[in-house]
Protein backbone atom coordinates (compact mmCIF):
# COMPACT_ATOMS: atom_id res chain seq x y z
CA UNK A 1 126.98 131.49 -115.08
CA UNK A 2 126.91 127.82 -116.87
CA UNK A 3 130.00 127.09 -118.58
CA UNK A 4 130.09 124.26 -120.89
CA UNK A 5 131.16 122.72 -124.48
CA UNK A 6 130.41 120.19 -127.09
CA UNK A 7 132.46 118.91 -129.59
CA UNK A 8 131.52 117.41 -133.28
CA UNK A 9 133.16 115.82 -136.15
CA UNK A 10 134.23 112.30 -137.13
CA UNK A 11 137.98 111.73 -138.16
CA UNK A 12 137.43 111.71 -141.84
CA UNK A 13 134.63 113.73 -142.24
CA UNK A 14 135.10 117.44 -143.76
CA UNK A 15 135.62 119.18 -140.27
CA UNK A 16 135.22 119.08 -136.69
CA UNK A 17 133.40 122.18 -135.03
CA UNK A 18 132.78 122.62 -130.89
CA UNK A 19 130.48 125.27 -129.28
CA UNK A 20 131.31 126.84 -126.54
CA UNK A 21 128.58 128.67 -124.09
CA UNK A 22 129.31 130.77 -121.01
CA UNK A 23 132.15 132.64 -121.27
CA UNK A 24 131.81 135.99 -119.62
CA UNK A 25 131.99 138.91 -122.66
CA UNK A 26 135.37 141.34 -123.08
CA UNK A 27 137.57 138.21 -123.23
CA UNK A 28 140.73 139.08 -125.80
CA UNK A 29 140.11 136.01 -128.34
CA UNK A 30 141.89 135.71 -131.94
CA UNK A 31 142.17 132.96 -134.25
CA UNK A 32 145.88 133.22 -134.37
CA UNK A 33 145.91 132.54 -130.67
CA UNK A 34 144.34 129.57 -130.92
CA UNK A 35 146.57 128.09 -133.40
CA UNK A 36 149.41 127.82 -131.13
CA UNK A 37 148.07 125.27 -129.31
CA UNK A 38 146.75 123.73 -132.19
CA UNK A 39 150.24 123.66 -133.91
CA UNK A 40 151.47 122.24 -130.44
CA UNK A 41 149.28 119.35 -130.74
CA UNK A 42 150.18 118.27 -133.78
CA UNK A 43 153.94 118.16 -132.94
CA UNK A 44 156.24 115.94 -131.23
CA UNK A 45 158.67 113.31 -131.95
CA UNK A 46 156.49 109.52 -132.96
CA UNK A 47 153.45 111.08 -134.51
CA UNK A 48 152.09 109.57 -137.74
CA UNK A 49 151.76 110.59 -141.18
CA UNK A 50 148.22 112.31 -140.97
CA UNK A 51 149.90 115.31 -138.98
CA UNK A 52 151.80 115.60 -142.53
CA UNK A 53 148.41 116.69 -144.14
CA UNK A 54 146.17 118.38 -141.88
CA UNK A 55 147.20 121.67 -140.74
CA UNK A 56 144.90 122.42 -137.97
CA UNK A 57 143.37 126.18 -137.64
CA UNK A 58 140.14 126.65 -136.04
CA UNK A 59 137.57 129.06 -138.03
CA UNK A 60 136.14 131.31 -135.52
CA UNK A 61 131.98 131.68 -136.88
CA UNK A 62 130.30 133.18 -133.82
CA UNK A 63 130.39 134.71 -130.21
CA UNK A 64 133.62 136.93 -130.90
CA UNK A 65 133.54 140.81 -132.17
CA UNK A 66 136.47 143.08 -133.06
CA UNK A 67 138.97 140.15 -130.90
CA UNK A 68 136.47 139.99 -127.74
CA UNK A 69 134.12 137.39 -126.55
CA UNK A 70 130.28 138.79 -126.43
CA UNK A 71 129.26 136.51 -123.87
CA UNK A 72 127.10 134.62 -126.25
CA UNK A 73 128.20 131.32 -127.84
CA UNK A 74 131.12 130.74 -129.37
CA UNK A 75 131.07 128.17 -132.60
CA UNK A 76 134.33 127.12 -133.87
CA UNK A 77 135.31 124.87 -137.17
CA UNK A 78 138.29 123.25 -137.80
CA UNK A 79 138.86 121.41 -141.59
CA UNK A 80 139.84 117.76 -141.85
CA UNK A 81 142.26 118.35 -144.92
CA UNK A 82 142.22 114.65 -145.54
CA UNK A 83 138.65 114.52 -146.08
CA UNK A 84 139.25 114.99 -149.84
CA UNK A 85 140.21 111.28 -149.98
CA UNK A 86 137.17 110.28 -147.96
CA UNK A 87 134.23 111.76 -149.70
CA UNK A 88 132.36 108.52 -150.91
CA UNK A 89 133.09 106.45 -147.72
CA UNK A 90 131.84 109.31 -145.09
CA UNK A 91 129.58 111.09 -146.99
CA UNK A 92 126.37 112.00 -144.92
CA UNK A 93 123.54 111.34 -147.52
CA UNK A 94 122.05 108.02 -148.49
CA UNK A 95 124.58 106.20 -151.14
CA UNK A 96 122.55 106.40 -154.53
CA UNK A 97 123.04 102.69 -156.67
CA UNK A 98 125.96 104.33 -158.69
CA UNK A 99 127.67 105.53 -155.98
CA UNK A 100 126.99 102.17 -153.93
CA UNK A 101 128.44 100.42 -157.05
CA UNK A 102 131.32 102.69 -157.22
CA UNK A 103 132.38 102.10 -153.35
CA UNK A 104 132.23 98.18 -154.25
CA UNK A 105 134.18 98.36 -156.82
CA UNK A 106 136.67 100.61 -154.64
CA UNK A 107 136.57 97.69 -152.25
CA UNK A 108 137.26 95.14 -155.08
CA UNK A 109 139.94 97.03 -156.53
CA UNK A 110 141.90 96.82 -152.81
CA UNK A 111 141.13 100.41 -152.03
CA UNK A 112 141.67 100.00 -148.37
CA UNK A 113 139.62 103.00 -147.22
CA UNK A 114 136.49 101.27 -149.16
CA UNK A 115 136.73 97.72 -147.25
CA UNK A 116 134.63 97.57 -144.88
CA UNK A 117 136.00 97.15 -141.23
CA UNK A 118 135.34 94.21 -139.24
CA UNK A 119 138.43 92.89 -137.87
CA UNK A 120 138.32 94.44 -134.75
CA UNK A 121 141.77 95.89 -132.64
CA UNK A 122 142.54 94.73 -129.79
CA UNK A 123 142.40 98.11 -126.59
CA UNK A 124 140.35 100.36 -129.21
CA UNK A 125 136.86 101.08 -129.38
CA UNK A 126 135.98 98.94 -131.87
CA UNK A 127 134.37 95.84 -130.79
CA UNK A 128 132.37 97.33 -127.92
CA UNK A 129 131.50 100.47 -129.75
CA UNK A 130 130.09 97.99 -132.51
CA UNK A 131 128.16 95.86 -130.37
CA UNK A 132 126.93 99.01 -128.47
CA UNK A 133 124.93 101.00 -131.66
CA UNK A 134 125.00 97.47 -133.91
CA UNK A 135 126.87 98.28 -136.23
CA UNK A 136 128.26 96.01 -138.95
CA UNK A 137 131.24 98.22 -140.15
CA UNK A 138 133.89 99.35 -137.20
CA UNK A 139 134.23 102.52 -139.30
CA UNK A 140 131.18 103.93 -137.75
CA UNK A 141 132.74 103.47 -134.61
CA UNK A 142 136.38 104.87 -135.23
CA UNK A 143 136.04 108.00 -136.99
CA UNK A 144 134.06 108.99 -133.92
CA UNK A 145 136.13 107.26 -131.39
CA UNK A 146 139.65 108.60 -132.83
CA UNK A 147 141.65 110.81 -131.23
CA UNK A 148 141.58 113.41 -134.18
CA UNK A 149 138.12 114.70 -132.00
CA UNK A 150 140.65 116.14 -129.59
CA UNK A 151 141.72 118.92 -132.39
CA UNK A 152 137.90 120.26 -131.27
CA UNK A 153 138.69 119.90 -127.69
CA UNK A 154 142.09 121.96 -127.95
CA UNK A 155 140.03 124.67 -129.85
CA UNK A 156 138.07 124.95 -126.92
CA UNK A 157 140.28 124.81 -124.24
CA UNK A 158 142.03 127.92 -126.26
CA UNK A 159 138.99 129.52 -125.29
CA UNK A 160 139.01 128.53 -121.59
CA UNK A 161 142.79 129.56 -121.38
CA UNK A 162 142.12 132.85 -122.70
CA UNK A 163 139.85 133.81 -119.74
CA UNK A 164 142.17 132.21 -117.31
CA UNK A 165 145.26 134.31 -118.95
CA UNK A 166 143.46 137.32 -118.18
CA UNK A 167 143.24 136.38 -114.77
CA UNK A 168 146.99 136.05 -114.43
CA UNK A 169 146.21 131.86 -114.59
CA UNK A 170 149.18 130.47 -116.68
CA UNK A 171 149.04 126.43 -117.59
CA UNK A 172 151.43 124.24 -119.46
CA UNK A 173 152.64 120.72 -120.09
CA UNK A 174 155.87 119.13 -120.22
CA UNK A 175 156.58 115.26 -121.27
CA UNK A 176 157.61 113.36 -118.11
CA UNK A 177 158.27 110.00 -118.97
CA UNK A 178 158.13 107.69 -122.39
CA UNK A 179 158.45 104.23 -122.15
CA UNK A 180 159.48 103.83 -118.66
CA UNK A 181 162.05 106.42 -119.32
CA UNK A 182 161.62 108.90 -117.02
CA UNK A 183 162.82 112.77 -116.37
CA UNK A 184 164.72 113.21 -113.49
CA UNK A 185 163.67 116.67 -112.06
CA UNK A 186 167.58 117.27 -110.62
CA UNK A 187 168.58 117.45 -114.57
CA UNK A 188 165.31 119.61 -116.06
CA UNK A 189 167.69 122.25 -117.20
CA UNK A 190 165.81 123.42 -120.28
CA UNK A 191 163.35 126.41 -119.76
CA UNK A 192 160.03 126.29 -120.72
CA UNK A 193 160.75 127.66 -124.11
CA UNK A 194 163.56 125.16 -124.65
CA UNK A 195 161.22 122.76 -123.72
CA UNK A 196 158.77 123.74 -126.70
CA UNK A 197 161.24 123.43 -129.36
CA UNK A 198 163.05 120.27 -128.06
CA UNK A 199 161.49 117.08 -129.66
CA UNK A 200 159.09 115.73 -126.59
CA UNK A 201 158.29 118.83 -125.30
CA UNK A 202 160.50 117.83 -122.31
CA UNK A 203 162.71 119.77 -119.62
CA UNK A 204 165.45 116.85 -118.97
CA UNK A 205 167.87 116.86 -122.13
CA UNK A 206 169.25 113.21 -121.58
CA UNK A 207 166.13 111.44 -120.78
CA UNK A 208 164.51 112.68 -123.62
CA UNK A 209 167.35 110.90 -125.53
CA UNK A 210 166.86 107.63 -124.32
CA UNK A 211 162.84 108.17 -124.79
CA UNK A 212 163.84 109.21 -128.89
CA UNK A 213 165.43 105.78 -128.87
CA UNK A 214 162.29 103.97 -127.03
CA UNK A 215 160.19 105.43 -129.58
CA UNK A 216 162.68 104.54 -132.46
CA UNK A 217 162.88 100.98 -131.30
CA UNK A 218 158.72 100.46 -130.86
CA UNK A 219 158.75 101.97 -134.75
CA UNK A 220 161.33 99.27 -135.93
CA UNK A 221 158.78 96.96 -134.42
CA UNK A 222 156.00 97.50 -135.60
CA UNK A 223 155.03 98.63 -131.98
CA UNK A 224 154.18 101.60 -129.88
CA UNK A 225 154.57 103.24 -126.86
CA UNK A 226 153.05 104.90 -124.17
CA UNK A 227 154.16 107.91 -121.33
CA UNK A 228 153.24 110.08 -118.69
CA UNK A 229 152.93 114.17 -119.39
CA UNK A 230 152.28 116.65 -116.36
CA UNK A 231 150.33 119.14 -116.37
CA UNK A 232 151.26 122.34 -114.12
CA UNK A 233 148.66 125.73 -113.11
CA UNK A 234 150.22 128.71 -111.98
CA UNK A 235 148.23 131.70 -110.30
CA UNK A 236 145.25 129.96 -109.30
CA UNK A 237 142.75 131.15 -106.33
CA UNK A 238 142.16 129.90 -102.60
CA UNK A 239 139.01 128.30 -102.58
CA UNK A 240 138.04 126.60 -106.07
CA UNK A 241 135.73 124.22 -105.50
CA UNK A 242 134.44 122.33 -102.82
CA UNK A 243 134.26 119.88 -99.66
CA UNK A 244 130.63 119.72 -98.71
CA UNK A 245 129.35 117.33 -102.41
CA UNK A 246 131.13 115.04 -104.45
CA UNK A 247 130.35 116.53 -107.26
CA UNK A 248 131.58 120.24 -106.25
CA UNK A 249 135.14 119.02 -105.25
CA UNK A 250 137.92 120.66 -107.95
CA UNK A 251 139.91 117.28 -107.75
CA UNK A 252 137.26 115.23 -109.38
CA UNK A 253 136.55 117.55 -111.96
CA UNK A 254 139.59 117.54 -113.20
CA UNK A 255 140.35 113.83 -112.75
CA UNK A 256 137.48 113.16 -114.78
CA UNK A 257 138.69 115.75 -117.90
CA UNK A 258 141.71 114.10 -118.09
CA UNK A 259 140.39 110.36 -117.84
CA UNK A 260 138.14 111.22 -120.61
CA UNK A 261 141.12 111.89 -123.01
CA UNK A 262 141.68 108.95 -125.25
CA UNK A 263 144.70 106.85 -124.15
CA UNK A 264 144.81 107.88 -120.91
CA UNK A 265 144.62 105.24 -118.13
CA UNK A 266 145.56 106.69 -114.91
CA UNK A 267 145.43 110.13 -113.13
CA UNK A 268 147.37 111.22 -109.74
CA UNK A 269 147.68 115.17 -108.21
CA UNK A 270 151.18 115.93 -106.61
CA UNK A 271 152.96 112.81 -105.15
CA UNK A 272 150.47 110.96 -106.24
CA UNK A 273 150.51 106.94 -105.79
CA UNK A 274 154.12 107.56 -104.05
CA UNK A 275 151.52 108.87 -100.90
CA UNK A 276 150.67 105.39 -100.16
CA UNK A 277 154.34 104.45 -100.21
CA UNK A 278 155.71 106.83 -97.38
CA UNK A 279 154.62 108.21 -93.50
CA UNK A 280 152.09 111.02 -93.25
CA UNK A 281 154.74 113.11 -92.07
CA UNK A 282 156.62 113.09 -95.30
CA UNK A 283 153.20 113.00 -97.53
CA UNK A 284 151.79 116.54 -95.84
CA UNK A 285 152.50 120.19 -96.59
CA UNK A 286 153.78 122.12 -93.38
CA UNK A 287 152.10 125.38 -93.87
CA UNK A 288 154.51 128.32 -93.03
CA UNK A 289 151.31 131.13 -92.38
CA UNK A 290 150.44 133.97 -94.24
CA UNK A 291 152.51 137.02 -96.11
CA UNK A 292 152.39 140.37 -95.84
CA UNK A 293 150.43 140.53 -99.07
CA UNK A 294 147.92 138.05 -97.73
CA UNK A 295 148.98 134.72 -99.11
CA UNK A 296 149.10 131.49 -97.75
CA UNK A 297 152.22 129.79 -97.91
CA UNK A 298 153.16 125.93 -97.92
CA UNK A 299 156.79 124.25 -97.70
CA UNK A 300 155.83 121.66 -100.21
CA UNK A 301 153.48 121.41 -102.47
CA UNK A 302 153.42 117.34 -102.36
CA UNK A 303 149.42 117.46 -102.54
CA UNK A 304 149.57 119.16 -105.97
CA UNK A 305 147.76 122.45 -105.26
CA UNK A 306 144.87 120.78 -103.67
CA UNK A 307 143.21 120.12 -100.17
CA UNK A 308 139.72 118.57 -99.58
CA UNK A 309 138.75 119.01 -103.29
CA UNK A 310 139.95 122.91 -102.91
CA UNK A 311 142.45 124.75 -104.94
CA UNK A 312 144.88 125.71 -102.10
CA UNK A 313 147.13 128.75 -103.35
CA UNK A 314 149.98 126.44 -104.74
CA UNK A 315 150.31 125.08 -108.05
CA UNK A 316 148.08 122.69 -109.36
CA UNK A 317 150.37 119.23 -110.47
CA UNK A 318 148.19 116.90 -112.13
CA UNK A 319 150.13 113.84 -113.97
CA UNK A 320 148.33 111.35 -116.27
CA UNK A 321 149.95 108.09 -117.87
CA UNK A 322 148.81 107.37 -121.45
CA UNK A 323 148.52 103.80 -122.74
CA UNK A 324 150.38 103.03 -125.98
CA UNK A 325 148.53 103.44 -129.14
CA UNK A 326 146.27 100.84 -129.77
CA UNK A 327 146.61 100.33 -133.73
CA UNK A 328 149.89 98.73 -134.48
CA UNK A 329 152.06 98.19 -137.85
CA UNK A 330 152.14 95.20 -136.81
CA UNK A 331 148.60 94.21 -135.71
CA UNK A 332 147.86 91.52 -133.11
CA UNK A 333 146.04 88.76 -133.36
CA UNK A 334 142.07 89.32 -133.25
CA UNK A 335 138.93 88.47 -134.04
CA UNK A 336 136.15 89.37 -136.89
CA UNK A 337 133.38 91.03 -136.21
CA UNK A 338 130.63 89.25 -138.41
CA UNK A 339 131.65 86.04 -138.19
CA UNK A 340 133.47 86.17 -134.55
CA UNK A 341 136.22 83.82 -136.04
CA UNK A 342 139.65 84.42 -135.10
CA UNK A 343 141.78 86.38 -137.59
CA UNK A 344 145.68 86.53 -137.46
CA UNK A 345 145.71 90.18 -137.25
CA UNK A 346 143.57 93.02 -136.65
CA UNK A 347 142.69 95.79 -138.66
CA UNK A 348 145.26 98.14 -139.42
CA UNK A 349 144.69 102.16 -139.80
CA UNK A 350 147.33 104.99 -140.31
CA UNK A 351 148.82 105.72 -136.89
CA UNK A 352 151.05 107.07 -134.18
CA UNK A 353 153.97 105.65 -132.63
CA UNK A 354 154.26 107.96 -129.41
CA UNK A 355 151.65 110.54 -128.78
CA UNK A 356 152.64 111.61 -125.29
CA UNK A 357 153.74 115.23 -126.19
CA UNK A 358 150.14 115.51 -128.07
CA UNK A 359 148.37 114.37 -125.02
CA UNK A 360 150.08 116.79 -122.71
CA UNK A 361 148.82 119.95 -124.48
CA UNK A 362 145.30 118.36 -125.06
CA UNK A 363 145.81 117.95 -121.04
CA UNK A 364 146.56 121.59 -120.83
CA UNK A 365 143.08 122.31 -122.68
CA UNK A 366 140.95 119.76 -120.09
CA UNK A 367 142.68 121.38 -117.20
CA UNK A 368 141.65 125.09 -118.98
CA UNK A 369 137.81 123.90 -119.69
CA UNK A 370 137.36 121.95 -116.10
CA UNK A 371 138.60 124.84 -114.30
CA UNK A 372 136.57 127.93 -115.94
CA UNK A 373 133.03 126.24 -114.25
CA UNK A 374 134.74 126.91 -110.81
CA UNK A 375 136.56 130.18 -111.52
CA UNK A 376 132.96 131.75 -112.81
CA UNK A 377 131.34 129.85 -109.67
CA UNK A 378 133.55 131.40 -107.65
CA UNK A 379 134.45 134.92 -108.85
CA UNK A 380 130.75 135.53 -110.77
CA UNK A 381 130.30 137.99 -113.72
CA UNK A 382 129.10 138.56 -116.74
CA UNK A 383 132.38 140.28 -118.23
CA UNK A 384 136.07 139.91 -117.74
CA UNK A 385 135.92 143.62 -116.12
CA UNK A 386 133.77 142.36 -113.50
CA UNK A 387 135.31 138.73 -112.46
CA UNK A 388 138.49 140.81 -112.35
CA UNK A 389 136.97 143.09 -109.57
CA UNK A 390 135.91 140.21 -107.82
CA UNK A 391 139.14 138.18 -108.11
CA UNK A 392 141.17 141.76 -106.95
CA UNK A 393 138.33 141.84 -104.45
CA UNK A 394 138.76 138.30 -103.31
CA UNK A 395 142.62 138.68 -103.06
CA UNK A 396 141.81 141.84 -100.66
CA UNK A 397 139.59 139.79 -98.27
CA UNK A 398 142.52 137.42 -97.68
CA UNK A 399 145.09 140.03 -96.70
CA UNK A 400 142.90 140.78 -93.97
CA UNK A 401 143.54 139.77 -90.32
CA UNK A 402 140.88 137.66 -89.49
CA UNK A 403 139.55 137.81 -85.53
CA UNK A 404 139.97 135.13 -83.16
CA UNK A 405 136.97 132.74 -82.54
CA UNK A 406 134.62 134.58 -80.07
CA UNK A 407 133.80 131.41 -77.64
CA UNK A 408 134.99 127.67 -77.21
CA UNK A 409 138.38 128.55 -75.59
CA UNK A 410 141.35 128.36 -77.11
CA UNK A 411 141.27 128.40 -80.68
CA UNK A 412 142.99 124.86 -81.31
CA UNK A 413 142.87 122.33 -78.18
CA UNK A 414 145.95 121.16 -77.41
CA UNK A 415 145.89 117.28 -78.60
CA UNK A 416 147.35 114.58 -76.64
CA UNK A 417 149.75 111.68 -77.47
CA UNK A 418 146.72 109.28 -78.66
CA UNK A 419 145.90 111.92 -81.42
CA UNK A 420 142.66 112.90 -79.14
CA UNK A 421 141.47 116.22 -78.46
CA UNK A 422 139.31 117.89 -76.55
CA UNK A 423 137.46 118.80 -79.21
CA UNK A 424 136.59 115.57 -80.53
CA UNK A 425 137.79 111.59 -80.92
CA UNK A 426 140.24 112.39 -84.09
CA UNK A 427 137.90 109.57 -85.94
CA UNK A 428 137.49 110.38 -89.16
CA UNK A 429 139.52 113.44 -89.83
């Protein structure tokens, strides 16, 4: 079964919808469910005044019956409250004369939402978005390129997270660092639900002091400020995904869903970057064998849940650093976009100071929607009562004693000091 989504909407415009096709009928889905992640989104200590207005609730219009999925697709609309002040600037039909005069004389008047963008900001979309589709106004390329899209991509991943909850698949997000501040996982005494209602979403109490006052100082500059969140998944499979094509390997996937969240400039699983600090004997999980129950334990999970592109039994850890916002109070110098004269400062649009604790739970959707491709791949179905059988059924295979190989001797060669074996040169591993 093909799983896969597409978002629409423009920042101002009156709403943002996303479809969502694949998912497997008999799936428990409410509107009130996805709000909560939805509320999350919108929370967190350094976010601008536009989370003041909208209050973000996605409109379930298709695919769902009685609270369960039907298998067929699922359209979702969410309102831009603020689009009440836009109406004339983003409306969709041709501008008549009087309405054309009207927007000039917005413009004239200082209206700033009726001036026409051209100074372009330095780090957003602007001036290569414009050049891209020709465009003489950057407005055409921000409403599109803004973050707000993400409120459609949370929807979704509600969806995706409600399949994978009813597979005993749990995911969250915690903030990990802001502004070089950092958590230090000895002090994460707060619980998960502590966590939620502190003001980062973040498990270390005293770091996410000093971040408050990070935050607090790029706001009395006219600055902002950027941050790492980690993502964590619980309960997840042996065997998502794949070695044998690039494209099939679980890692990627996901590298690329959360690379394709606005902001975020860098992606690591587990240790991460710290692997090519340290010896391959501290980098690799000893694996301690196999329970009574039939799962595989490791030691350590240092690779972050995954092996060779696989899901391997332990926690997926996936940590992504987000770049500071890109519009600031006070705007850097730039350049306009018609006459590609300098300007002393770039355009300047309602924004964030810190959006790390945003980012995380958008995160949490990416993980939700790159995963549910692999978990149908995988388990197969056309209902949730039927991937379940298969998932019990694939837990049951692995509690099984498997035989010894029937020929080649014994079943691992013994290696010698060089790191050759009989089996082979120990090239490329």
């Amino acid at each position: 079964m093909s799983f896969r989504y597409l978002t629409a909407g423009e920042s101002h415009g009156p709403e943002l919808g996303v479809i969502v096709e694949g998912m497997p009928a008999g799936v428990p889905l409410t509107e009130t469910a996805l709000a909560i992640d939805l509320k999350r989104r919108q929370g967190g200590y350094g976010r601008g005044a536009r989370q003041k207005i909208e209050q973000d609730h996605a409109r379930i219009r298709s695919g769902v019956r009685h609270g369960l999925t039907l298998g067929s697709p699922i359209l979702l609309l969410i309102e831009n409250r603020d689009w009440e002040n836009w109406t004339r600037v983003m409306q969709s039909e041709p501008l008549s004369a009087e309405q054309a005069a009207e927007l000039a004389a917005s413009a004239a008047e200082g209206t700033k939402r009726s001036i026409p963008v051209t100074r372009v900001r330095p780090g957003h979309a602007d001036l290569a978005g414009a050049l891209k589709y020709g465009f003489d106004d950057v407005r055409s390329v921000l409403e599109r390129a803004s973050a707000r899209e993400t409120a459609a991509r949370v929807a979704a991943g509600g969806v995706a997270k409600a399949l994978l909850h009813a597979l005993g698949i749990d995911i969250w997000s915690f903030t990990a660092e802001v502004g070089g501040v950092a958590v230090d996982p000895q002090a994460c005494t707060r619980t998960r639900e502590e966590s939620e209602e502190s003001p980062l979403r973040c498990p270390d109490p005293a770091a996410e002091t000093r971040m408050v006052a990070r935050i607090d100082e790029a706001r009395e500059a006219g600055n902002t400020v950027g941050g790492i969140f980690e993502v964590v998944v619980k309960g997840l499979p042996i065997g998502l995904g794949s070695y044998v094509h690039w494209d099939r390997r679980l890692d990627a996937a996901l590298a690329q869903a959360m690379m394709s969240i606005q902001s975020v400039k860098g992606v690591e699983f587990g240790l991460g970057f710290e692997q090519t600090r340290i010896f391959g004997s501290e980098v690799h999980d000893v694996i301690e064998g196999r329970t009574p129950a039939g799962d595989w334990v490791h030691r350590t999970n240092r690779a972050g849940g995954l092996t060779g592109g696989v899901s391997n039994g332990e926690p997926l850890v996936i940590r992504a650093a987000v770049k500071p916002i890109s519009t600031l109070a006070r705007p850097l110098p730039s350049a306009d976009l018609i006459s590609g004269e300098k300007v002393e400062k770039a355009h300047y649009e309602r924004s964030d100071i810190s959006v790390v604790p945003a980012a995380g739970v958008i995160g949490e959707a990416m993980a939700a929607l790159a995963l549910v491709p692999f978990v149908l791949e995988k388990l197969g179905g056309d209902s949730l009562e039927e991937i379940t059988a298969n998932l019990a059924a694939l837990h049951a295979r692995a509690a099984i004693p498997r035989s010894a190989p029937a020929a080649g001797g014994k079943a691992d060669p013994e290696t010698d000091a060089s790191g050759t074996s009989a089996a082979g040169s120990g090239g490329d591993d």
